[in-house]
PDB file of N, CA and C in Angstrom:
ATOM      1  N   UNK A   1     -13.664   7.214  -5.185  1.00  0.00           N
ATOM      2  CA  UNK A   1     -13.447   5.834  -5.621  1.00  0.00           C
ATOM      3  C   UNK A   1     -13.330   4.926  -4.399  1.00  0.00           C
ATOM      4  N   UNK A   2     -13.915   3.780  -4.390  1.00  0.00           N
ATOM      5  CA  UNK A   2     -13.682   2.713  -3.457  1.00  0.00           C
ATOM      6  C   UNK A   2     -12.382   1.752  -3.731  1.00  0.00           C
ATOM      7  N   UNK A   3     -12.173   1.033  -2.699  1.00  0.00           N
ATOM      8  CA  UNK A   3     -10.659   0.642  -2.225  1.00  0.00           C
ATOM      9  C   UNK A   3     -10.720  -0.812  -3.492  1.00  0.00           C
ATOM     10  N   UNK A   4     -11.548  -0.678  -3.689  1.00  0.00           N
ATOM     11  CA  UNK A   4     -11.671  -2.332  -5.404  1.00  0.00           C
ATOM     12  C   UNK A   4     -11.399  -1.306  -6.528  1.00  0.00           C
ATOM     13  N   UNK A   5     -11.824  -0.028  -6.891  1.00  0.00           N
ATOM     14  CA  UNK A   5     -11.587   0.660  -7.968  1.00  0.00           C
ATOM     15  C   UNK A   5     -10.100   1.551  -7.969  1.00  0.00           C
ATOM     16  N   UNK A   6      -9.602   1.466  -6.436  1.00  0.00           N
ATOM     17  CA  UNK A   6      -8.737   2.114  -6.783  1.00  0.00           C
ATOM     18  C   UNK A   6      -7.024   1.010  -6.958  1.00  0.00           C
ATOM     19  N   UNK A   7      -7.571  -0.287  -6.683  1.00  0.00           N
ATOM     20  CA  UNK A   7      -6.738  -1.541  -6.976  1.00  0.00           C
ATOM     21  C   UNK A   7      -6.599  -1.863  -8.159  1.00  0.00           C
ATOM     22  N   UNK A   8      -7.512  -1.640  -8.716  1.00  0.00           N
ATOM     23  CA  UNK A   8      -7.650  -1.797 -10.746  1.00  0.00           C
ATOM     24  C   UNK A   8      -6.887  -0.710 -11.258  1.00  0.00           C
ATOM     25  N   UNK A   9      -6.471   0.538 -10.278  1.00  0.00           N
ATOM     26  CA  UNK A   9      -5.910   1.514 -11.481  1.00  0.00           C
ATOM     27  C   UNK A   9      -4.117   1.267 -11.792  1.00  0.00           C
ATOM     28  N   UNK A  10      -4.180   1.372 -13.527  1.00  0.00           N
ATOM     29  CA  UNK A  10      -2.847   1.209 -13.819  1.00  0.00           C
ATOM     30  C   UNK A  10      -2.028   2.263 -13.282  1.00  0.00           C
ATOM     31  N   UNK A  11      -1.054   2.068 -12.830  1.00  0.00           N
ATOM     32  CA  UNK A  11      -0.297   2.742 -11.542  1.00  0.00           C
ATOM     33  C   UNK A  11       1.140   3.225 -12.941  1.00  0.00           C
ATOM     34  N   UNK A  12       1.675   3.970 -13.259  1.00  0.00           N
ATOM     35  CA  UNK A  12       2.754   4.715 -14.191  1.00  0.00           C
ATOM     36  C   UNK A  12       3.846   4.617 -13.175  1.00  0.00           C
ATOM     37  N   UNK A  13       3.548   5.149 -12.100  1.00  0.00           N
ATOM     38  CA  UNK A  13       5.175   5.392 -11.203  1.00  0.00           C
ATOM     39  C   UNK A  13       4.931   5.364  -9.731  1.00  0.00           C
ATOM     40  N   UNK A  14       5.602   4.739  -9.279  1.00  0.00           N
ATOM     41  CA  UNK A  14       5.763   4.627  -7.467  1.00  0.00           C
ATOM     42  C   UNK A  14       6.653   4.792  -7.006  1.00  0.00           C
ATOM     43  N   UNK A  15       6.006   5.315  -6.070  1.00  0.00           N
ATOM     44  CA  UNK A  15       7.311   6.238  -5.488  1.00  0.00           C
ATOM     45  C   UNK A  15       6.916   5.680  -3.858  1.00  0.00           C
ATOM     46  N   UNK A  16       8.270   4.913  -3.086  1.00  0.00           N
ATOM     47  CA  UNK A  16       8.177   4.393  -2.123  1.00  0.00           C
ATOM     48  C   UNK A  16       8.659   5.164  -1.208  1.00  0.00           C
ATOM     49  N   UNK A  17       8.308   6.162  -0.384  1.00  0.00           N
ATOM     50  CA  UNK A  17       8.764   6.865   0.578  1.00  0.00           C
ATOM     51  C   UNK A  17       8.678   6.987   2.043  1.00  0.00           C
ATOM     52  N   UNK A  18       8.182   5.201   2.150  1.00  0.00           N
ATOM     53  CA  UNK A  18       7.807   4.836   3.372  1.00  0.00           C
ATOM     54  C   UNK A  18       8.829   4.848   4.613  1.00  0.00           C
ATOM     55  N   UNK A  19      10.327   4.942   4.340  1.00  0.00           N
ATOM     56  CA  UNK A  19      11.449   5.170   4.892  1.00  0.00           C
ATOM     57  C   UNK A  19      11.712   7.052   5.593  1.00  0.00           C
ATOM     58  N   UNK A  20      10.739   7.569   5.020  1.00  0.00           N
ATOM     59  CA  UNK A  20      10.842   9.179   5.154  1.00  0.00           C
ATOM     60  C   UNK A  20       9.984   9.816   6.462  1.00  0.00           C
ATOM     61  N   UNK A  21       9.752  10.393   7.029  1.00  0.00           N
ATOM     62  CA  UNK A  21       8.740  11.657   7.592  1.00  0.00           C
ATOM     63  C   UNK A  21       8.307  12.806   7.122  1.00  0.00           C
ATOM     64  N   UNK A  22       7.257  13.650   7.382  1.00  0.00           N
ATOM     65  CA  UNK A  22       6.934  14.876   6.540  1.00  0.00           C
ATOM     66  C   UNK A  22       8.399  15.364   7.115  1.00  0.00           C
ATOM     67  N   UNK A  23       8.223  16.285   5.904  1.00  0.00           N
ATOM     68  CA  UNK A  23       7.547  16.449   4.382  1.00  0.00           C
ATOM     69  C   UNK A  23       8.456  16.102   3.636  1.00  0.00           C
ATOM     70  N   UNK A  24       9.040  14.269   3.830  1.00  0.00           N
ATOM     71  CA  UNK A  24       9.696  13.413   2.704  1.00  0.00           C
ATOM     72  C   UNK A  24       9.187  13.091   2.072  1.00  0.00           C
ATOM     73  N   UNK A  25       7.688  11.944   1.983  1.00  0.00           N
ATOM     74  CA  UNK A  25       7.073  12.044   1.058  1.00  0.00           C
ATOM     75  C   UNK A  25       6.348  12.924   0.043  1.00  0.00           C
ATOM     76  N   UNK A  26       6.104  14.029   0.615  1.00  0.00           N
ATOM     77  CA  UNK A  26       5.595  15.116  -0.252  1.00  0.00           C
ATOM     78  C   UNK A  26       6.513  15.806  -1.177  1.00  0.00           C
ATOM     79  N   UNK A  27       7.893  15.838  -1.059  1.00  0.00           N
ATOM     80  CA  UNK A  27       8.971  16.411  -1.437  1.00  0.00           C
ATOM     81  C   UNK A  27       9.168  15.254  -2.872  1.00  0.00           C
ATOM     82  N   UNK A  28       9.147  14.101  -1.912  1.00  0.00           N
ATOM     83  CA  UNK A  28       9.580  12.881  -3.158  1.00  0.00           C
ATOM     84  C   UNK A  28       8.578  13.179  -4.557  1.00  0.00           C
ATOM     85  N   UNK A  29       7.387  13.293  -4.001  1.00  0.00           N
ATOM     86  CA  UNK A  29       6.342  13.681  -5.143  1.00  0.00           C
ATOM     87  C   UNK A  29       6.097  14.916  -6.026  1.00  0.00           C
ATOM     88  N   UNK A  30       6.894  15.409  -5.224  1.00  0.00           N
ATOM     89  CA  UNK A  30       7.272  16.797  -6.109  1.00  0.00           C
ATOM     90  C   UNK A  30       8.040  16.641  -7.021  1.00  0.00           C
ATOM     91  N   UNK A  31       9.074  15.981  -6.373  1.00  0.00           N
ATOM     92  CA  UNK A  31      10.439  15.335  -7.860  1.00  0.00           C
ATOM     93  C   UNK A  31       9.923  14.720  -8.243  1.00  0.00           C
ATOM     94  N   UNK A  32       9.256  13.472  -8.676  1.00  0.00           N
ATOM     95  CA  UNK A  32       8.721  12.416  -9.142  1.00  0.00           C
ATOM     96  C   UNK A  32       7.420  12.976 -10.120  1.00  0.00           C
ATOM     97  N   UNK A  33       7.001  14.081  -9.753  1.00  0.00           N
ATOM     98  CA  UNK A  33       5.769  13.872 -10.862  1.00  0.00           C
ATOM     99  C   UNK A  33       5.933  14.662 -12.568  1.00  0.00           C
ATOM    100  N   UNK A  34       7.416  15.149 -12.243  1.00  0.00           N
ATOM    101  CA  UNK A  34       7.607  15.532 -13.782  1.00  0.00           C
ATOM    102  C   UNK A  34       8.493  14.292 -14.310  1.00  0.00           C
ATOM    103  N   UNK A  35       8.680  12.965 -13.780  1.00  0.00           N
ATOM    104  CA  UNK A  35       8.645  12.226 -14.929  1.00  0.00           C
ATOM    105  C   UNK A  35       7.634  11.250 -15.800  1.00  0.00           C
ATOM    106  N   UNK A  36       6.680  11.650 -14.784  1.00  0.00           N
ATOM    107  CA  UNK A  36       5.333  11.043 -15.126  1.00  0.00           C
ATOM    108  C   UNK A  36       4.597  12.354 -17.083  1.00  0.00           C
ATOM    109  N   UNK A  37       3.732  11.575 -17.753  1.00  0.00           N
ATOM    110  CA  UNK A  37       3.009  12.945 -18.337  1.00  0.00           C
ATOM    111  C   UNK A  37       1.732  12.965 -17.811  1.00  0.00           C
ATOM    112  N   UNK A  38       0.988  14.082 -18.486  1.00  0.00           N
ATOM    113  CA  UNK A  38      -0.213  14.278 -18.350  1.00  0.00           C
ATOM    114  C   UNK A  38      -1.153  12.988 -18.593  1.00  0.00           C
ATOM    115  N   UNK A  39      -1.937  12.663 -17.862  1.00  0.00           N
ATOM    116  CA  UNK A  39      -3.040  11.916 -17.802  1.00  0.00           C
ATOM    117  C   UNK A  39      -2.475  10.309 -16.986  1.00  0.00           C
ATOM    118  N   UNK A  40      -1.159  10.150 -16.628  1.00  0.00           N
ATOM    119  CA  UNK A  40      -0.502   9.168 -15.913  1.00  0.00           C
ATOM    120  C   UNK A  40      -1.137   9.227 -14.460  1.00  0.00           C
ATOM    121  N   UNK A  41      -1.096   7.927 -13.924  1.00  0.00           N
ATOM    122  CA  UNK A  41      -1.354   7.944 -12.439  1.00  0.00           C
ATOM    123  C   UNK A  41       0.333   7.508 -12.239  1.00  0.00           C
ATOM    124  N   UNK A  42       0.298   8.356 -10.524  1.00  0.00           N
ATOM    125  CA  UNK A  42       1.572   8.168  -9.995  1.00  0.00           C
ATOM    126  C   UNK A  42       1.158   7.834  -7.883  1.00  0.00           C
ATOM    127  N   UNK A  43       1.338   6.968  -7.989  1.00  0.00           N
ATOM    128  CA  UNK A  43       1.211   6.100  -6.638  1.00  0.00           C
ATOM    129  C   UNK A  43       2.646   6.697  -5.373  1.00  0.00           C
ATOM    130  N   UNK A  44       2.471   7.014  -4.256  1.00  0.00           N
ATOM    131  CA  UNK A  44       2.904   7.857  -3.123  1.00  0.00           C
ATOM    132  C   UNK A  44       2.936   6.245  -2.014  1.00  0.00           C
ATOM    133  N   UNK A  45       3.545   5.662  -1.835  1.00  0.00           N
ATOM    134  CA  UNK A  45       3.829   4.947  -0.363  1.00  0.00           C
ATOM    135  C   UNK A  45       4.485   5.762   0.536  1.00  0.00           C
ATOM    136  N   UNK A  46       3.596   5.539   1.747  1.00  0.00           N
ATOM    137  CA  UNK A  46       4.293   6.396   2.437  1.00  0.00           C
ATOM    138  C   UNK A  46       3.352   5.937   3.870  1.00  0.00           C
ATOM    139  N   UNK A  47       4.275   5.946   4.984  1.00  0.00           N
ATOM    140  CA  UNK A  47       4.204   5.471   6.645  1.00  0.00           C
ATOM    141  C   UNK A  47       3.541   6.517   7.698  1.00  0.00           C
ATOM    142  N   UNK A  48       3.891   7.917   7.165  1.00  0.00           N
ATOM    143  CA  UNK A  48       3.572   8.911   7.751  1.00  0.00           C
ATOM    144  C   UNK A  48       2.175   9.509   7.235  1.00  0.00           C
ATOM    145  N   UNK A  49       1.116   9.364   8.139  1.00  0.00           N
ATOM    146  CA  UNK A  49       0.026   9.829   8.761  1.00  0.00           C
ATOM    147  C   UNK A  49      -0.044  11.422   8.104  1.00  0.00           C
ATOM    148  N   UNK A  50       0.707  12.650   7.963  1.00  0.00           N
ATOM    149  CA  UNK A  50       0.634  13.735   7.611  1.00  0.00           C
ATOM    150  C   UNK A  50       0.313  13.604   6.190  1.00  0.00           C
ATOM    151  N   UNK A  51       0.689  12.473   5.790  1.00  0.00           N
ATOM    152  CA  UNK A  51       1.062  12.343   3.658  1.00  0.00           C
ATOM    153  C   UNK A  51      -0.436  12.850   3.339  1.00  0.00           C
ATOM    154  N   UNK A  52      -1.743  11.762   3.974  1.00  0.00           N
ATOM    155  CA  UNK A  52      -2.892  11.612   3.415  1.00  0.00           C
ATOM    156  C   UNK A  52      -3.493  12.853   3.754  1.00  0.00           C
ATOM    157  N   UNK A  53      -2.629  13.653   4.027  1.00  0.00           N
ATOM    158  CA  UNK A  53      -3.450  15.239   4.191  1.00  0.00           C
ATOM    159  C   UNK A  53      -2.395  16.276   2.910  1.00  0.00           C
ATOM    160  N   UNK A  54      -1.684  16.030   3.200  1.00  0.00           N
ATOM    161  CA  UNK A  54      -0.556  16.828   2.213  1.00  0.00           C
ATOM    162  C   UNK A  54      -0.853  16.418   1.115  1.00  0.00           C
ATOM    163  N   UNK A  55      -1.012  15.515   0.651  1.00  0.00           N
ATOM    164  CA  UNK A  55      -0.700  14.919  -1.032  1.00  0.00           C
ATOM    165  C   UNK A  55      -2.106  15.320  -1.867  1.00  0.00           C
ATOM    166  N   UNK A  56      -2.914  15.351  -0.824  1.00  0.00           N
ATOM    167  CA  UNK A  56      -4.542  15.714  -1.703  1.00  0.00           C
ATOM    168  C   UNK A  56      -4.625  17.290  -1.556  1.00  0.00           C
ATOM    169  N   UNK A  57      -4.188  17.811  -0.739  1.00  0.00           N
ATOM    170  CA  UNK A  57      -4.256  19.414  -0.524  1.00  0.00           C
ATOM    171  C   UNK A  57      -2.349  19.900  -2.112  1.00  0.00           C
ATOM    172  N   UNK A  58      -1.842  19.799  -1.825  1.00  0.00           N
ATOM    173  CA  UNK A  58      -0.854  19.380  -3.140  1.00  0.00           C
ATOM    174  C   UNK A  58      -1.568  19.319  -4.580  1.00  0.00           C
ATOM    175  N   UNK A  59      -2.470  18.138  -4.805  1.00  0.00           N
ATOM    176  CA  UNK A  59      -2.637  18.194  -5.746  1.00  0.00           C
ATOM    177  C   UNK A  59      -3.855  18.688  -6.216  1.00  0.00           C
ATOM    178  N   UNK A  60      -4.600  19.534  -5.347  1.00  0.00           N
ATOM    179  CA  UNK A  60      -5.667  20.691  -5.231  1.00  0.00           C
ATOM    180  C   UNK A  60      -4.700  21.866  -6.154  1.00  0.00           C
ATOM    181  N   UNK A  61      -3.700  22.277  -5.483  1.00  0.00           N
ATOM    182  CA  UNK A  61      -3.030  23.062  -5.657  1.00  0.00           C
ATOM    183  C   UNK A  61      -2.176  23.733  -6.693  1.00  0.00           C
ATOM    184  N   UNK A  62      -2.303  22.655  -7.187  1.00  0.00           N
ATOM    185  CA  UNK A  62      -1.120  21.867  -8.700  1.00  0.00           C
ATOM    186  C   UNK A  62      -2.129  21.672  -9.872  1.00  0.00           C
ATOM    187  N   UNK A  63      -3.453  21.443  -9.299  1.00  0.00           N
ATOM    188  CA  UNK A  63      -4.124  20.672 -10.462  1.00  0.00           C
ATOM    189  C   UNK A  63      -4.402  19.947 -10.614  1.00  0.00           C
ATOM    190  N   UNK A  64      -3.331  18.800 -10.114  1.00  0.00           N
ATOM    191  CA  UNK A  64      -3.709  17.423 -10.219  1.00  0.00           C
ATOM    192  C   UNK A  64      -4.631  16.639  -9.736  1.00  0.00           C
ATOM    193  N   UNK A  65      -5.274  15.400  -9.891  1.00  0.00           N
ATOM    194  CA  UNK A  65      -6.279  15.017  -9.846  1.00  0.00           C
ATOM    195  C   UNK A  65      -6.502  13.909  -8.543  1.00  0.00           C
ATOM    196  N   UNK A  66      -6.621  13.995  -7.651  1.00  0.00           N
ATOM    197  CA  UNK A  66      -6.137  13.005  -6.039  1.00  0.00           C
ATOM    198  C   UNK A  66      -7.283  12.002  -6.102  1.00  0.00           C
ATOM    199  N   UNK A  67      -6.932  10.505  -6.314  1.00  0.00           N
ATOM    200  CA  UNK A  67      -7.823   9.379  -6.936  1.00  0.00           C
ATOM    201  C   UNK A  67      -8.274   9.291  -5.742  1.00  0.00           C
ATOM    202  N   UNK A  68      -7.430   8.814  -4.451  1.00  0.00           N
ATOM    203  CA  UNK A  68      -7.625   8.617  -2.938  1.00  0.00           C
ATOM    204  C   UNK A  68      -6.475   7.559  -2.601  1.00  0.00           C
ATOM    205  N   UNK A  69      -7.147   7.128  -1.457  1.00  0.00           N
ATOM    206  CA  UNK A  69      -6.200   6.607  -0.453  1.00  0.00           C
ATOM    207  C   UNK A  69      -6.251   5.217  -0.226  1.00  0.00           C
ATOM    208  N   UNK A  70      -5.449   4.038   0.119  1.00  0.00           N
ATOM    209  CA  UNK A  70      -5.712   2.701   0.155  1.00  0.00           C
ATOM    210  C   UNK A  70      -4.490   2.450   1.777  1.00  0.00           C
ATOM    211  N   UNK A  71      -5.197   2.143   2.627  1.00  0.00           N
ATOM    212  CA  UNK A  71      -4.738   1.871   3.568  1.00  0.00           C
ATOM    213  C   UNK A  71      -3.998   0.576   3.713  1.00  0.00           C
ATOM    214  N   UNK A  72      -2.628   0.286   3.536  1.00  0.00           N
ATOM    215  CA  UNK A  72      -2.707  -1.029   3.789  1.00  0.00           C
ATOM    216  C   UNK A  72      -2.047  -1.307   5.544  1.00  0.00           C
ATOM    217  N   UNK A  73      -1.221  -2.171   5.412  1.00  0.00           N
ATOM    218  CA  UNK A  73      -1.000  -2.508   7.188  1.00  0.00           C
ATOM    219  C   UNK A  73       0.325  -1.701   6.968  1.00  0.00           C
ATOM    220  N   UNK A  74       0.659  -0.775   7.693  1.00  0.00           N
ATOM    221  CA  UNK A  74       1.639   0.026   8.079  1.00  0.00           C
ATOM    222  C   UNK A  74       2.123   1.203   7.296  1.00  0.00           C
ATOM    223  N   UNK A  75       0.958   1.166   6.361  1.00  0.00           N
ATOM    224  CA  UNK A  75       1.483   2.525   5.108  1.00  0.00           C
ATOM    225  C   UNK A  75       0.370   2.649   4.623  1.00  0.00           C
ATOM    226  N   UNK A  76       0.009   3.392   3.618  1.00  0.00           N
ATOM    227  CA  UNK A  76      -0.471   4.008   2.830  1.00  0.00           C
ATOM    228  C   UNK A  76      -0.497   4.266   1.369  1.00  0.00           C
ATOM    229  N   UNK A  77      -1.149   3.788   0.598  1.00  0.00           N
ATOM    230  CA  UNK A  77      -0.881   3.756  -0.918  1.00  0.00           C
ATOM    231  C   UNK A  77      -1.731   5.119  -1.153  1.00  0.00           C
ATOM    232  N   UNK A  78      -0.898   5.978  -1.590  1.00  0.00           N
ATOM    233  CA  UNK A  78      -1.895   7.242  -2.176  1.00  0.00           C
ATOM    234  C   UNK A  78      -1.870   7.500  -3.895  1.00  0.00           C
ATOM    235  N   UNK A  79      -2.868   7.569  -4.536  1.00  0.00           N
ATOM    236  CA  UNK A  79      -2.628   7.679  -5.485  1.00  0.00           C
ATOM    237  C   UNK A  79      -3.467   8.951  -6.611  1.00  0.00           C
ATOM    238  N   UNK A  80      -2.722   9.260  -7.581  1.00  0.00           N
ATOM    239  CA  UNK A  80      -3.115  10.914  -8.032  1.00  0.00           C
ATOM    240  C   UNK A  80      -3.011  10.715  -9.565  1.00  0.00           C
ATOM    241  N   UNK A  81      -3.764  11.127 -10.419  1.00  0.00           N
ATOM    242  CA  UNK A  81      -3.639  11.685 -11.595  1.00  0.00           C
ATOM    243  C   UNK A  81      -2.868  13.214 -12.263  1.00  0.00           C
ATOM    244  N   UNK A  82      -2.040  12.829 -13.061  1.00  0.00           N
ATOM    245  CA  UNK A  82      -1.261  14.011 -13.159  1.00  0.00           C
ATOM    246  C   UNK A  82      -2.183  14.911 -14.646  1.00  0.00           C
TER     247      UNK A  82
END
């Protein structure tokens, strides 16, 4: 998906973990995605550079569905289908 298609998607839950380092954000998303259900998108902010490798290898792993990545100025919007 390109960075216009992935701005249109309805976002279910965010989880701001831009305050953290690995593996805070990845941890946060671990707690966070069982309050989401099946077929919800759940959005990952996060500062640390390691996330956009962890969160798509994660949700390889899990199943889940990794939409991609939206760079903004000092973070990272990652976002995944559960």
């Amino acid at each position: 998906m390109n960075t216009d298609e992935l701005t249109s998607i309805h976002v279910d839950k965010s989880i701001d973990a831009r305050g953290t380092s690995c593996p805070g954000p990845l941890l946060a998303a671990k707690k966070a995605i069982g309050q989401i259900e099946k077929g919800e998108v759940m959005e990952v902010l996060s500062a640390d550079e390691g996330t956009k490798r962890d969160i798509p290898k994660w949700c390889q792993k899990k199943g889940f569905e990794y939409l991609g990545t939206i760079e903004e100025s000092g973070y990272f919007k990652i976002l995944l289908r559960k």
